[in-house]
PDB file of N, CA and C in Angstrom:
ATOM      1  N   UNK A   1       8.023  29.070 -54.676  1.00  0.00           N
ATOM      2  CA  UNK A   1       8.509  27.955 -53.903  1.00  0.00           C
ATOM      3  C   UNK A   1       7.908  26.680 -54.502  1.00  0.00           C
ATOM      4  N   UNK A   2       8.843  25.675 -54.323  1.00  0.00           N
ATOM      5  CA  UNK A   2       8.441  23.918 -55.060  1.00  0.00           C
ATOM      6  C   UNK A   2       7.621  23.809 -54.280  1.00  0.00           C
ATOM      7  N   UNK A   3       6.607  22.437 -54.647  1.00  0.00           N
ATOM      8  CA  UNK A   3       5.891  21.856 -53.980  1.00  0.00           C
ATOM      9  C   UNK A   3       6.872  21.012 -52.825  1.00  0.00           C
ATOM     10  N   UNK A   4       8.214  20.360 -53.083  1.00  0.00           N
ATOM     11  CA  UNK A   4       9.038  19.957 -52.670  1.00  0.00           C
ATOM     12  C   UNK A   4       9.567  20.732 -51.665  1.00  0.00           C
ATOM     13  N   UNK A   5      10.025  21.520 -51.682  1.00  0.00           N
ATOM     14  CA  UNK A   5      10.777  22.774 -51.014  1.00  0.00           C
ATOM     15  C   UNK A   5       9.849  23.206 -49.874  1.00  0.00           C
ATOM     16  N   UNK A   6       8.262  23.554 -50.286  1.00  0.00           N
ATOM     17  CA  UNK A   6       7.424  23.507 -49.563  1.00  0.00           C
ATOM     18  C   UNK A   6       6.795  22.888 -48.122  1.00  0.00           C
ATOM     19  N   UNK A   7       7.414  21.568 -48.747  1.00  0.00           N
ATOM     20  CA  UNK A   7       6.324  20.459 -48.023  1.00  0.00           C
ATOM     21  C   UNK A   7       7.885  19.538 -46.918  1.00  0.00           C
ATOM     22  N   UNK A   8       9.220  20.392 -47.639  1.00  0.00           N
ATOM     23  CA  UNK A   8      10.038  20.002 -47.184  1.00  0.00           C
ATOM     24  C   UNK A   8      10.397  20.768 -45.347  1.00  0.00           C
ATOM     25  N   UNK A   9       9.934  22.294 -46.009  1.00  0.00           N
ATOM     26  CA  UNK A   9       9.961  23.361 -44.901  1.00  0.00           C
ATOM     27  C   UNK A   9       8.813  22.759 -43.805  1.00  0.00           C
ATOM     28  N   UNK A  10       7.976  22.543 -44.487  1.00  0.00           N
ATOM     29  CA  UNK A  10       6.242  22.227 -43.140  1.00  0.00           C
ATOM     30  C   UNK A  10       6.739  21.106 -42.259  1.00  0.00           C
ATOM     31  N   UNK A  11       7.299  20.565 -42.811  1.00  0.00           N
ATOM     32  CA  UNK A  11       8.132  18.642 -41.916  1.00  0.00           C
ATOM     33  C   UNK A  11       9.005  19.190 -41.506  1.00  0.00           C
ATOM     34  N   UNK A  12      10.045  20.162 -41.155  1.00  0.00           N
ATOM     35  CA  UNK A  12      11.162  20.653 -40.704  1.00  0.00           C
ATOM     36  C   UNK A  12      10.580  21.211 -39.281  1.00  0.00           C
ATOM     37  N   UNK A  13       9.526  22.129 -39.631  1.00  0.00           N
ATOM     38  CA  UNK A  13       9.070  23.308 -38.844  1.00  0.00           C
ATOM     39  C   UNK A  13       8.212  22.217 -37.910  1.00  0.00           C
ATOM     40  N   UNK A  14       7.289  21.451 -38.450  1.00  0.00           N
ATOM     41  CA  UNK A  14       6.536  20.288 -37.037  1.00  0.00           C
ATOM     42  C   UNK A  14       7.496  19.105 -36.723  1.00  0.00           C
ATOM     43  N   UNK A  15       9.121  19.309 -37.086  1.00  0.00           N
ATOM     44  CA  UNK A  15       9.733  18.626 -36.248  1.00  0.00           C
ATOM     45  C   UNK A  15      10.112  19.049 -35.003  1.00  0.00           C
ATOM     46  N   UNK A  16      10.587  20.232 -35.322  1.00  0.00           N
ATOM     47  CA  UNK A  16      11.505  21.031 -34.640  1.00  0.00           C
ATOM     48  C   UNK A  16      10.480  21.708 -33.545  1.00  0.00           C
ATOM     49  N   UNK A  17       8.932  21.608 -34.027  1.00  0.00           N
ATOM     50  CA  UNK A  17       7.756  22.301 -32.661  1.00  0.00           C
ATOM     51  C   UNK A  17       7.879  21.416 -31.899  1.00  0.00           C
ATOM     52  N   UNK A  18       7.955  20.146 -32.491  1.00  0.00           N
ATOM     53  CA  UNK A  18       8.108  19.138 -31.430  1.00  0.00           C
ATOM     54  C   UNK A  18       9.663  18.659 -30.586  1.00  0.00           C
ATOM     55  N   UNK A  19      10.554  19.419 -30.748  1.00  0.00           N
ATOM     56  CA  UNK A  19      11.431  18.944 -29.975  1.00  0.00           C
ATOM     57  C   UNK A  19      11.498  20.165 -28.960  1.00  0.00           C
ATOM     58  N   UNK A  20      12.615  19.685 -27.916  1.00  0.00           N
ATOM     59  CA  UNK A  20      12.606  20.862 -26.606  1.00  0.00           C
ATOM     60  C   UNK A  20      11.434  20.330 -25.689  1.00  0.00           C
ATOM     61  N   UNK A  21      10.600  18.931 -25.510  1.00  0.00           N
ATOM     62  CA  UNK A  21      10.013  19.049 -25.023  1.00  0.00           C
ATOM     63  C   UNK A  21      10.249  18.786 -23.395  1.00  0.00           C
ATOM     64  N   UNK A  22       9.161  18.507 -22.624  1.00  0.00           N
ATOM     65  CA  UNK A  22       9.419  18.671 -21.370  1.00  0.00           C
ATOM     66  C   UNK A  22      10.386  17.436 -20.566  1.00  0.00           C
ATOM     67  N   UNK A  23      11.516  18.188 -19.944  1.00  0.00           N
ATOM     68  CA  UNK A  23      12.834  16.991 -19.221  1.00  0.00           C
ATOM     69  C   UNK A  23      12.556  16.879 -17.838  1.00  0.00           C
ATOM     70  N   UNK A  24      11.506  17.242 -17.710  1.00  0.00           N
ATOM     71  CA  UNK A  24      11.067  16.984 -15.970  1.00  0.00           C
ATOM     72  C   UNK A  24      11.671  17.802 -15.165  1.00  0.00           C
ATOM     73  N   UNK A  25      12.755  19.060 -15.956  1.00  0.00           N
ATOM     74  CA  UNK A  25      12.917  19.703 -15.022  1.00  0.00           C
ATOM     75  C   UNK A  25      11.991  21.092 -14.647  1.00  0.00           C
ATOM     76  N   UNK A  26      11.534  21.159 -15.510  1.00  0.00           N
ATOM     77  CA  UNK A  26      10.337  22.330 -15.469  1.00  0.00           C
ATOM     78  C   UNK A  26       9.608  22.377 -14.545  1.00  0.00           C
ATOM     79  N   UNK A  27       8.914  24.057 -13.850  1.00  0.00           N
ATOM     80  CA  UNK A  27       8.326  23.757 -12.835  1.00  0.00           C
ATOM     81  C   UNK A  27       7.117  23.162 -12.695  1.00  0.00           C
ATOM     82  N   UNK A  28       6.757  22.916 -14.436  1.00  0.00           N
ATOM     83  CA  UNK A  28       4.983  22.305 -14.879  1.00  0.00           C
ATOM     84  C   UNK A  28       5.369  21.029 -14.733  1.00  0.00           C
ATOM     85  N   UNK A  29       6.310  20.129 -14.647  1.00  0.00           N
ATOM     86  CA  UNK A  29       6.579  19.168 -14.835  1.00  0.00           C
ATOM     87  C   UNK A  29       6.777  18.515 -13.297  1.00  0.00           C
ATOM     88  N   UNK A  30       6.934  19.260 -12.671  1.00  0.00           N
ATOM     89  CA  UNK A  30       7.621  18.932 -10.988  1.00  0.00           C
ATOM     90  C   UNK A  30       6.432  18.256 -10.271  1.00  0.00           C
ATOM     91  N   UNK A  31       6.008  17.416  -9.577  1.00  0.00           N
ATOM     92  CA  UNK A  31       5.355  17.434  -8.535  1.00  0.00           C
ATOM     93  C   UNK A  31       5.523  17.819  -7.586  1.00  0.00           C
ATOM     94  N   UNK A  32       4.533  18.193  -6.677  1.00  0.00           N
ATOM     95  CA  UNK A  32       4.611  18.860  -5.756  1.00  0.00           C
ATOM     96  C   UNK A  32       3.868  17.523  -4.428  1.00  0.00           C
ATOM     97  N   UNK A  33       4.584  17.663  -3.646  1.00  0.00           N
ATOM     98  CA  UNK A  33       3.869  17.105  -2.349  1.00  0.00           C
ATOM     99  C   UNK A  33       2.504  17.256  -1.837  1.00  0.00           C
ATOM    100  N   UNK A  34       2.228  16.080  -1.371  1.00  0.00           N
ATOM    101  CA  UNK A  34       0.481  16.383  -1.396  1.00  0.00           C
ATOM    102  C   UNK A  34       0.585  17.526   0.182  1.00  0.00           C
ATOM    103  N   UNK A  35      -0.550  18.378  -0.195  1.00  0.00           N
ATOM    104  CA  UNK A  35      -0.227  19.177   1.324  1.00  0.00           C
ATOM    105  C   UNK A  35      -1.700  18.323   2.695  1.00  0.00           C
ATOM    106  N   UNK A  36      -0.652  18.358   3.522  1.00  0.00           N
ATOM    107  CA  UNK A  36      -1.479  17.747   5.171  1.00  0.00           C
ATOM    108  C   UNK A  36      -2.841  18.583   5.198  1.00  0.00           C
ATOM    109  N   UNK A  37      -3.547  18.181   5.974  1.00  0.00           N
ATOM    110  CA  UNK A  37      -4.581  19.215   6.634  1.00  0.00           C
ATOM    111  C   UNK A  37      -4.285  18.451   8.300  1.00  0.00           C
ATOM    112  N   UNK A  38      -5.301  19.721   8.404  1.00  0.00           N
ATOM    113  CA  UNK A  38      -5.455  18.712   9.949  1.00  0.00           C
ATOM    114  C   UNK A  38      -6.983  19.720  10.396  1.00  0.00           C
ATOM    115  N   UNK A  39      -7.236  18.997   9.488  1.00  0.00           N
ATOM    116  CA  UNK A  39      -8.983  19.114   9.178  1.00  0.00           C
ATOM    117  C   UNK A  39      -9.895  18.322   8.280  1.00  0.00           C
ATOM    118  N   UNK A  40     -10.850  17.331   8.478  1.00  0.00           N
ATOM    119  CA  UNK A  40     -11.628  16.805   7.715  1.00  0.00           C
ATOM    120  C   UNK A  40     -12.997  17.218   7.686  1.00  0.00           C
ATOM    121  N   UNK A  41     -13.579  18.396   7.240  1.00  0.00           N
ATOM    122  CA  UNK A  41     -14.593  18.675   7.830  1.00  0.00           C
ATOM    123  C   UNK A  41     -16.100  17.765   6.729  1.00  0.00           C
ATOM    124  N   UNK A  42     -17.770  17.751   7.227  1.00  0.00           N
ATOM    125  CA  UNK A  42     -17.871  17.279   7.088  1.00  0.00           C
ATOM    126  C   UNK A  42     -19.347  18.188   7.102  1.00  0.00           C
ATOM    127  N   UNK A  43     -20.026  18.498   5.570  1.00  0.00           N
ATOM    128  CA  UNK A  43     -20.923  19.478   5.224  1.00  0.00           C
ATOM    129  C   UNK A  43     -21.721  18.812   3.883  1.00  0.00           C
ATOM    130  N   UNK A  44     -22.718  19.055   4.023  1.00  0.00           N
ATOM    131  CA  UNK A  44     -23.713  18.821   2.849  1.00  0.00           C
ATOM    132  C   UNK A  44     -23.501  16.811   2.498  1.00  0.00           C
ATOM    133  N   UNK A  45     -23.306  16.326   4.088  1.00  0.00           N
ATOM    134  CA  UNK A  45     -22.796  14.704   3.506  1.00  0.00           C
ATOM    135  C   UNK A  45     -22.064  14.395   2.432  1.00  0.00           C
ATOM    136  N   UNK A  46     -20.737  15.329   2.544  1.00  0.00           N
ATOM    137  CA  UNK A  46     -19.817  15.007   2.037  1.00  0.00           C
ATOM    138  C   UNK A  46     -18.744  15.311   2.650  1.00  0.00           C
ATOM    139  N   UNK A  47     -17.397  14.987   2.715  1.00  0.00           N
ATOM    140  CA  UNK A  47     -16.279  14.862   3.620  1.00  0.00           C
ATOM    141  C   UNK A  47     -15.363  15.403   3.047  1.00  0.00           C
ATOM    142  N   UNK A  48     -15.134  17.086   3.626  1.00  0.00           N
ATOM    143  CA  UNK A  48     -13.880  18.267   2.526  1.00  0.00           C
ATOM    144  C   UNK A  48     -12.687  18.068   3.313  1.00  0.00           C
ATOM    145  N   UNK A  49     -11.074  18.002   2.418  1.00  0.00           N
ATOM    146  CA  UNK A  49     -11.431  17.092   1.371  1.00  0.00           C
ATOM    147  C   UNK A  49     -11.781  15.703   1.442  1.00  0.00           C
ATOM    148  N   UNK A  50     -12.647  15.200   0.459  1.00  0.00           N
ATOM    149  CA  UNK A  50     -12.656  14.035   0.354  1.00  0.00           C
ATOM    150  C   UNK A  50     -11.674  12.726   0.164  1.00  0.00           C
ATOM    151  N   UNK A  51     -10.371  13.580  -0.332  1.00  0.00           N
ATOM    152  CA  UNK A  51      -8.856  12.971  -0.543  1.00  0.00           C
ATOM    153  C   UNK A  51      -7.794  13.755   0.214  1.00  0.00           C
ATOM    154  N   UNK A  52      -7.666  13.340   1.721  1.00  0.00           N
ATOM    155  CA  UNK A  52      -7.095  13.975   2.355  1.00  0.00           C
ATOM    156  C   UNK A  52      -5.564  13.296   2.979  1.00  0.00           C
ATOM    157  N   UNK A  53      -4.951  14.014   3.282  1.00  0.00           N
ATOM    158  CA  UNK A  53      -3.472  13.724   3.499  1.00  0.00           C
ATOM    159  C   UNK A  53      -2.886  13.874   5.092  1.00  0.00           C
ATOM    160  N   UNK A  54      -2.829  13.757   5.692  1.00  0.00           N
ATOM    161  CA  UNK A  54      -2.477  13.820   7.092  1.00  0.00           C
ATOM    162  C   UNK A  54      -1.251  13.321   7.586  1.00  0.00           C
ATOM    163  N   UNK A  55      -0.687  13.687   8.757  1.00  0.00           N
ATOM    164  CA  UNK A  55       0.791  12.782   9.277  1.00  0.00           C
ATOM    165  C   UNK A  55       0.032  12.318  10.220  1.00  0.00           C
ATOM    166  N   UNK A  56       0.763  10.752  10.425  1.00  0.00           N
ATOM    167  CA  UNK A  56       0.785   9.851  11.396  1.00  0.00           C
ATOM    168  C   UNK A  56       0.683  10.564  12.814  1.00  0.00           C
ATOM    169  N   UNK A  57      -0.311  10.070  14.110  1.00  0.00           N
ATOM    170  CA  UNK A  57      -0.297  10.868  15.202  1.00  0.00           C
ATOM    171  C   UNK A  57      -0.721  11.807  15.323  1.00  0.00           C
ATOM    172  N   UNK A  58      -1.278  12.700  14.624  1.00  0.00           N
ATOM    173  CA  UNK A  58      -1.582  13.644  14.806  1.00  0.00           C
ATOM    174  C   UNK A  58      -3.453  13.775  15.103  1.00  0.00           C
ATOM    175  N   UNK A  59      -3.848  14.856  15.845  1.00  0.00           N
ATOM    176  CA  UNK A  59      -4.781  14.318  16.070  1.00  0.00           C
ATOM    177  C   UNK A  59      -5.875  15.459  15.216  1.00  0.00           C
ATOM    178  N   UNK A  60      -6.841  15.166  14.351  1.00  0.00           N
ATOM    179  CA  UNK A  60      -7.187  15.900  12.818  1.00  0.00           C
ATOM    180  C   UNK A  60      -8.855  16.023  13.685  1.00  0.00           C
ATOM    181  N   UNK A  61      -9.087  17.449  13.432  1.00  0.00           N
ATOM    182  CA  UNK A  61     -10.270  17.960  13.786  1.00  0.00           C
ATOM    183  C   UNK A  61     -11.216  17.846  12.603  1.00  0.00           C
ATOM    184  N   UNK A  62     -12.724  17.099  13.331  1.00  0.00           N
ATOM    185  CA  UNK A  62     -13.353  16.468  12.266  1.00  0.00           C
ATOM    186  C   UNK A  62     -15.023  17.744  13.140  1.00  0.00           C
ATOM    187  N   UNK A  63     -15.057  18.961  12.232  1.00  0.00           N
ATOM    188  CA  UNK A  63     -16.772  19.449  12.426  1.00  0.00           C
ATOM    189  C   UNK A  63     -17.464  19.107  11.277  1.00  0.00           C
ATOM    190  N   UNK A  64     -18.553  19.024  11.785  1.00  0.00           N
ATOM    191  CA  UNK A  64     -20.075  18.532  11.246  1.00  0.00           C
ATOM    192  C   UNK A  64     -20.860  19.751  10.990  1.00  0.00           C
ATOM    193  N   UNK A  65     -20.892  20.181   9.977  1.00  0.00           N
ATOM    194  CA  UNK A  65     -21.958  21.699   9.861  1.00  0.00           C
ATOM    195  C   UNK A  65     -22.795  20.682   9.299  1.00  0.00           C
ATOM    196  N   UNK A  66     -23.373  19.652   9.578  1.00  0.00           N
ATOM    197  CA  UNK A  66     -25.190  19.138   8.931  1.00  0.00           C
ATOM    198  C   UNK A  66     -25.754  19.503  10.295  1.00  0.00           C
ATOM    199  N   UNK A  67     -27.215  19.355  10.086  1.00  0.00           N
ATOM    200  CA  UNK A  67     -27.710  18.857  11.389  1.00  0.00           C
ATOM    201  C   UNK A  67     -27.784  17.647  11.519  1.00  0.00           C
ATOM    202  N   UNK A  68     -27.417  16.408  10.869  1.00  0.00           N
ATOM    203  CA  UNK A  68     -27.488  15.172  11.094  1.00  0.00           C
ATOM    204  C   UNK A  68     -25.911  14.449  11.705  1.00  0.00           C
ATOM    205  N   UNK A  69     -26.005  13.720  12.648  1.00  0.00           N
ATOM    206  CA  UNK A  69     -24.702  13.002  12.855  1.00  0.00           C
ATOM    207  C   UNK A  69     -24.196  12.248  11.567  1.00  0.00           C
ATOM    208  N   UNK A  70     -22.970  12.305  12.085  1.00  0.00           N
ATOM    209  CA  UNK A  70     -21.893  11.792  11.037  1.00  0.00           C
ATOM    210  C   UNK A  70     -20.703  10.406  11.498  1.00  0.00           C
ATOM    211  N   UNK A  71     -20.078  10.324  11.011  1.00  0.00           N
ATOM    212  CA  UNK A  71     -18.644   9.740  11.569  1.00  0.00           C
ATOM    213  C   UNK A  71     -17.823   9.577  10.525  1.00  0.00           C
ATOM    214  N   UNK A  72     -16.354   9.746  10.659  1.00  0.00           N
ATOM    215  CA  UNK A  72     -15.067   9.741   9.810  1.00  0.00           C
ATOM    216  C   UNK A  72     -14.557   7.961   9.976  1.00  0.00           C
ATOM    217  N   UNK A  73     -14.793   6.969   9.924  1.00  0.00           N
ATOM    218  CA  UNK A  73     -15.191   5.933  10.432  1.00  0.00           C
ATOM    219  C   UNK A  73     -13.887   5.138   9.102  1.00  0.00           C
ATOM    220  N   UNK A  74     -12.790   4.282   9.407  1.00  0.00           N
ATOM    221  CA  UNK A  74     -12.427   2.920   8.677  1.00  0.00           C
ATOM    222  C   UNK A  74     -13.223   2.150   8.113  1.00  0.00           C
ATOM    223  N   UNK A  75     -12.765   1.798   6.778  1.00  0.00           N
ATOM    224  CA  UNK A  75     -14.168   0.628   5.721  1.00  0.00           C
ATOM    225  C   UNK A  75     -13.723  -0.545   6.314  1.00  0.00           C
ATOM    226  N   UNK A  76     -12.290  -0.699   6.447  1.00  0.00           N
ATOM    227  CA  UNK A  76     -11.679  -1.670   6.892  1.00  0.00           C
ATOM    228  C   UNK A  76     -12.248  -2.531   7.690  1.00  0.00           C
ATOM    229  N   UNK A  77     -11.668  -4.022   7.955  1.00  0.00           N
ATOM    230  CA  UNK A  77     -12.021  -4.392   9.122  1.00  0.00           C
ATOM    231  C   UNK A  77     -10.734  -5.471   9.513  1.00  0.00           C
ATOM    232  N   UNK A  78     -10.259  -5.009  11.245  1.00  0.00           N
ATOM    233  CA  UNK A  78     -10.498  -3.900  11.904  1.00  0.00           C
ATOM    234  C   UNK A  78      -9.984  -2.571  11.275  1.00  0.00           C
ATOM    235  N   UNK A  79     -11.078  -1.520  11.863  1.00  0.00           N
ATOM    236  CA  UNK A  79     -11.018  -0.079  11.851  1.00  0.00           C
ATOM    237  C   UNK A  79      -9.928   0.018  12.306  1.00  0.00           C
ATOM    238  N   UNK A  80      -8.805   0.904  11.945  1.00  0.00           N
ATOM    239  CA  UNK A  80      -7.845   1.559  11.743  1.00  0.00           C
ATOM    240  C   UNK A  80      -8.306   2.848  12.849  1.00  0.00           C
ATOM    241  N   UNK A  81      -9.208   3.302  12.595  1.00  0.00           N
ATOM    242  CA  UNK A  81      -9.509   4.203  13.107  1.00  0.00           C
ATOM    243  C   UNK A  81     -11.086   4.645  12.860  1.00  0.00           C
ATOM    244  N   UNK A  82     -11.933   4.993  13.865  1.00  0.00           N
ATOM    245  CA  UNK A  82     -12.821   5.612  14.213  1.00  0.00           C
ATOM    246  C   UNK A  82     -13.276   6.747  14.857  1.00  0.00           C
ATOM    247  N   UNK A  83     -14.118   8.042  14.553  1.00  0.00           N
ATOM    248  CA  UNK A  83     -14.398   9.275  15.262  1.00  0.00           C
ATOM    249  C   UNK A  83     -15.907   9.214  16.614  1.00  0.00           C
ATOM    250  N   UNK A  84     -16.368   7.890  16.097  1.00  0.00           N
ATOM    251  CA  UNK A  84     -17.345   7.889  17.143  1.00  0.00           C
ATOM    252  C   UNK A  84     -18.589   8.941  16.350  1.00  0.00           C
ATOM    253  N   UNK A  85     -19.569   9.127  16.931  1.00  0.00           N
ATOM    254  CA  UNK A  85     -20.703   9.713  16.585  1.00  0.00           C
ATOM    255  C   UNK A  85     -20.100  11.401  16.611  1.00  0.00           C
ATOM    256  N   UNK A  86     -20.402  11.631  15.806  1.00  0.00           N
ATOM    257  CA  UNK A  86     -20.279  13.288  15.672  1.00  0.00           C
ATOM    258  C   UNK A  86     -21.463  13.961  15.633  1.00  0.00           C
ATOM    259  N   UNK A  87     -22.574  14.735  16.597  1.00  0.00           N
ATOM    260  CA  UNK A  87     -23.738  14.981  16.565  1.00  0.00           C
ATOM    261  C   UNK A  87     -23.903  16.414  15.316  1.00  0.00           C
ATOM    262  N   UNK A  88     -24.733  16.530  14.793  1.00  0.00           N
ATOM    263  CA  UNK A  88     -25.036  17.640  14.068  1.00  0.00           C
ATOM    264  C   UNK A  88     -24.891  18.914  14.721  1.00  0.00           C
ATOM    265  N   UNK A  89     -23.746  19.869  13.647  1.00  0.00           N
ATOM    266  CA  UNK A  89     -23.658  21.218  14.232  1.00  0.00           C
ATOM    267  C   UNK A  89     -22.283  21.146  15.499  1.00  0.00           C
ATOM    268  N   UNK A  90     -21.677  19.559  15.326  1.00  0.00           N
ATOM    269  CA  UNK A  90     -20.879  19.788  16.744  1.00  0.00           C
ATOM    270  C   UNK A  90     -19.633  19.383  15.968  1.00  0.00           C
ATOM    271  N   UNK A  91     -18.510  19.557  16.842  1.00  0.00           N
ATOM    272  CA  UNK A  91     -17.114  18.477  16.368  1.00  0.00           C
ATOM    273  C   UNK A  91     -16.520  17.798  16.951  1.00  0.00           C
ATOM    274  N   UNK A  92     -16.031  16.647  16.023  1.00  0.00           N
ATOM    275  CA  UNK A  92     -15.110  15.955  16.671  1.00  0.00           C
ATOM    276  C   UNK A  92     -14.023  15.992  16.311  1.00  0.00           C
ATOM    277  N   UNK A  93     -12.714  14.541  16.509  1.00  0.00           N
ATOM    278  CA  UNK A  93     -11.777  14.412  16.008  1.00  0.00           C
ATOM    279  C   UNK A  93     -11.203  12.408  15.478  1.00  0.00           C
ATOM    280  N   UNK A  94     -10.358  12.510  15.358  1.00  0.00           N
ATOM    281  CA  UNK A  94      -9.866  11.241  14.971  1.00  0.00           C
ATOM    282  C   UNK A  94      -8.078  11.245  14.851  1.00  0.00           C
ATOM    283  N   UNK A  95      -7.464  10.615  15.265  1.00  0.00           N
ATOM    284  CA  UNK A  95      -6.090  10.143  15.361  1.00  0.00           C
ATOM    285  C   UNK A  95      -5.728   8.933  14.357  1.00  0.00           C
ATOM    286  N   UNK A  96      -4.912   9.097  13.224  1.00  0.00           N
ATOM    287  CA  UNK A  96      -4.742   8.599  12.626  1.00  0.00           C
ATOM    288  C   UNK A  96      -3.133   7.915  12.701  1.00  0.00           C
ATOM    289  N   UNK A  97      -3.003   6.654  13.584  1.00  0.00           N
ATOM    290  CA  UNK A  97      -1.714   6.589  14.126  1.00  0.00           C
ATOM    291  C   UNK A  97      -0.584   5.770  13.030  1.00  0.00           C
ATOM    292  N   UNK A  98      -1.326   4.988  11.954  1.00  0.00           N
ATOM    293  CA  UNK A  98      -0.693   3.842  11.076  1.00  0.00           C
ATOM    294  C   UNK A  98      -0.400   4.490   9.734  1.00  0.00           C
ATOM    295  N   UNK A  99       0.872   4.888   9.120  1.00  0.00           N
ATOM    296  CA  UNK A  99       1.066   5.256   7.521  1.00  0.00           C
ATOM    297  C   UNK A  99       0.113   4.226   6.986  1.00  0.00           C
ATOM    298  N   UNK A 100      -0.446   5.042   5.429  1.00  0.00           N
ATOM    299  CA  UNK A 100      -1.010   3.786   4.879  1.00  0.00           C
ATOM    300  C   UNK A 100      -2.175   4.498   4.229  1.00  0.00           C
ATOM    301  N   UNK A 101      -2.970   3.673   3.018  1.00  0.00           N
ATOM    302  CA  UNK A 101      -4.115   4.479   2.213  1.00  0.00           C
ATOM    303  C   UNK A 101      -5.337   4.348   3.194  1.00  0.00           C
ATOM    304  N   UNK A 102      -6.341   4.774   3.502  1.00  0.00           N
ATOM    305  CA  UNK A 102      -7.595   4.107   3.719  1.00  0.00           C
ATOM    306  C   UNK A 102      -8.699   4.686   2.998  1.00  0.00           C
ATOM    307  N   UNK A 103      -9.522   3.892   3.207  1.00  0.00           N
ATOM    308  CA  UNK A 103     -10.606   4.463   2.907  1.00  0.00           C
ATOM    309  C   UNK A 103     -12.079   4.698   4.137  1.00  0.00           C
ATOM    310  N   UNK A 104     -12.824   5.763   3.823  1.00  0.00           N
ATOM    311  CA  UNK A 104     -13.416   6.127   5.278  1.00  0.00           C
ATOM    312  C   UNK A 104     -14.796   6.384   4.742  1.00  0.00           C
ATOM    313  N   UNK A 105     -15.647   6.273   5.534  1.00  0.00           N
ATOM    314  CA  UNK A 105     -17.342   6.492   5.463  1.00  0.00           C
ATOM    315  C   UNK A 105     -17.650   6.807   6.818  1.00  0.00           C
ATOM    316  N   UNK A 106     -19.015   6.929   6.548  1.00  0.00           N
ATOM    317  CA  UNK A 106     -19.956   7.582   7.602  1.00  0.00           C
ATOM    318  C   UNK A 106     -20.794   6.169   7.998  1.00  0.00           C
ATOM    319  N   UNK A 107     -20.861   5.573   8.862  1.00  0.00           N
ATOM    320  CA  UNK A 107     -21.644   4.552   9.594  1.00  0.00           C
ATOM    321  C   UNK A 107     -23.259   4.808   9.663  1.00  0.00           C
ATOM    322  N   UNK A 108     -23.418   6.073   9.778  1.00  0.00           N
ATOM    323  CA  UNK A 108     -24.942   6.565   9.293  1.00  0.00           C
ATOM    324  C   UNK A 108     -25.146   6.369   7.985  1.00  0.00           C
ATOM    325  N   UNK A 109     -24.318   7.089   6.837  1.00  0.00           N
ATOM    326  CA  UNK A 109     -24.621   7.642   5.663  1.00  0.00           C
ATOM    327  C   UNK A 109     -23.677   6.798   4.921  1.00  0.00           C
ATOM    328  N   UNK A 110     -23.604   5.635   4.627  1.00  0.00           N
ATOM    329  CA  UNK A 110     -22.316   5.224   4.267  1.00  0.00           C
ATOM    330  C   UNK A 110     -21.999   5.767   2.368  1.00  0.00           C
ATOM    331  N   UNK A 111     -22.981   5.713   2.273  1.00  0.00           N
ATOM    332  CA  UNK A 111     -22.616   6.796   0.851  1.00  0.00           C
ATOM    333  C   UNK A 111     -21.657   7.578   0.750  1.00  0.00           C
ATOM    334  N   UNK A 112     -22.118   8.194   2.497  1.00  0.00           N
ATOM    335  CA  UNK A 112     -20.727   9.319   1.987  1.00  0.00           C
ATOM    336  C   UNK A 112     -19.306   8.334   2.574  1.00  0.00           C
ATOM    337  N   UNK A 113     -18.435   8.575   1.007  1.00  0.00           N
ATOM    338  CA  UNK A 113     -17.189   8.189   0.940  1.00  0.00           C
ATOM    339  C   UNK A 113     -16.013   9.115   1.013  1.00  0.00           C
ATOM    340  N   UNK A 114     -14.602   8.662   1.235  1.00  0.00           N
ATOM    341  CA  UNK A 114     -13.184   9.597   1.095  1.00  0.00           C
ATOM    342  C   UNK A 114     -12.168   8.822   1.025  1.00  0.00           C
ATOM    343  N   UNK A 115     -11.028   9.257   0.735  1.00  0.00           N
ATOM    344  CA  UNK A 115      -9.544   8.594   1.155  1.00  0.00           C
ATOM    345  C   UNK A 115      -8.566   9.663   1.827  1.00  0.00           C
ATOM    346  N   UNK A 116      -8.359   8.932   2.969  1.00  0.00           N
ATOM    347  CA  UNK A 116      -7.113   9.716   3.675  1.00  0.00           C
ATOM    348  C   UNK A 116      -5.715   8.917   3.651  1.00  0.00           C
ATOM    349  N   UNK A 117      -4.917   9.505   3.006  1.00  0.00           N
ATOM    350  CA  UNK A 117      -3.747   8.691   3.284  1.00  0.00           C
ATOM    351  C   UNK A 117      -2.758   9.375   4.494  1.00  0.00           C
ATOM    352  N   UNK A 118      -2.300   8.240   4.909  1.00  0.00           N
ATOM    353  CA  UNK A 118      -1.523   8.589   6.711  1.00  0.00           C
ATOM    354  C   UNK A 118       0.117   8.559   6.187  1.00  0.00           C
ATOM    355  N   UNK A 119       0.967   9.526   6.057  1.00  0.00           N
ATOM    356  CA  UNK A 119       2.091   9.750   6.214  1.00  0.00           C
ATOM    357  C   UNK A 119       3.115   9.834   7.099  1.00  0.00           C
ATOM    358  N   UNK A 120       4.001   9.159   7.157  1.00  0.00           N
ATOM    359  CA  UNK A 120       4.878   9.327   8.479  1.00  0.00           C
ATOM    360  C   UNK A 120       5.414  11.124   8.792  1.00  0.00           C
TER     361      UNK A 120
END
């Protein structure tokens, strides 16, 4: 085989790997909907998940496995929404009534951070 012939085949063959690629209809290609919880729980001062998804109204059960109080608390101001003191080892909840991103901390611990976004 030419050096020509050669080098002609290698540019053919990494054209052609590269075509067919992905048309968005594939199922790797698809997004998928973020899935709801209707749970924020709230362990080792950190808030699972920390990027959580919820529908509007609904009212999302927030337990505390620390022994230290917590809260699921709006950065905002005004709070959007607040859980109030959540004592260690106990649970609460929070109603998230407005679509929309937020972002949420702990009024004790404000370190600990999350985002819940509110879906209609």
């Amino acid at each position: 085989m030419t050096k020509g012939l050669l080098l002609g085949t290698i540019c053919a063959a990494m054209f052609l790997a590269g075509c067919g690629g992905d048309d968005g209809d594939s199922p790797s290609a698809m997004t998928t909907a973020a899935k709801t919880t209707d749970t924020i729980a709230i362990s080792n001062f950190l808030y699972d998940p920390d990027a959580a998804v919820v529908k509007a109204g609904e009212k999302i059960s927030v337990p505390n496995a620390d022994g230290a109080p917590h809260t699921l608390t709006d950065k905002a101001s005004p709070r959007a929404f607040d859980s109030g003191t959540i004592k260690g080892r106990q649970s609460g909840s929070v109603t998230f009534d407005k679509p929309g991103t937020y972002t949420l901390f702990c009024e004790f611990h404000p370190t600990m951070a999350g985002k819940v976004t509110v879906t209609r």
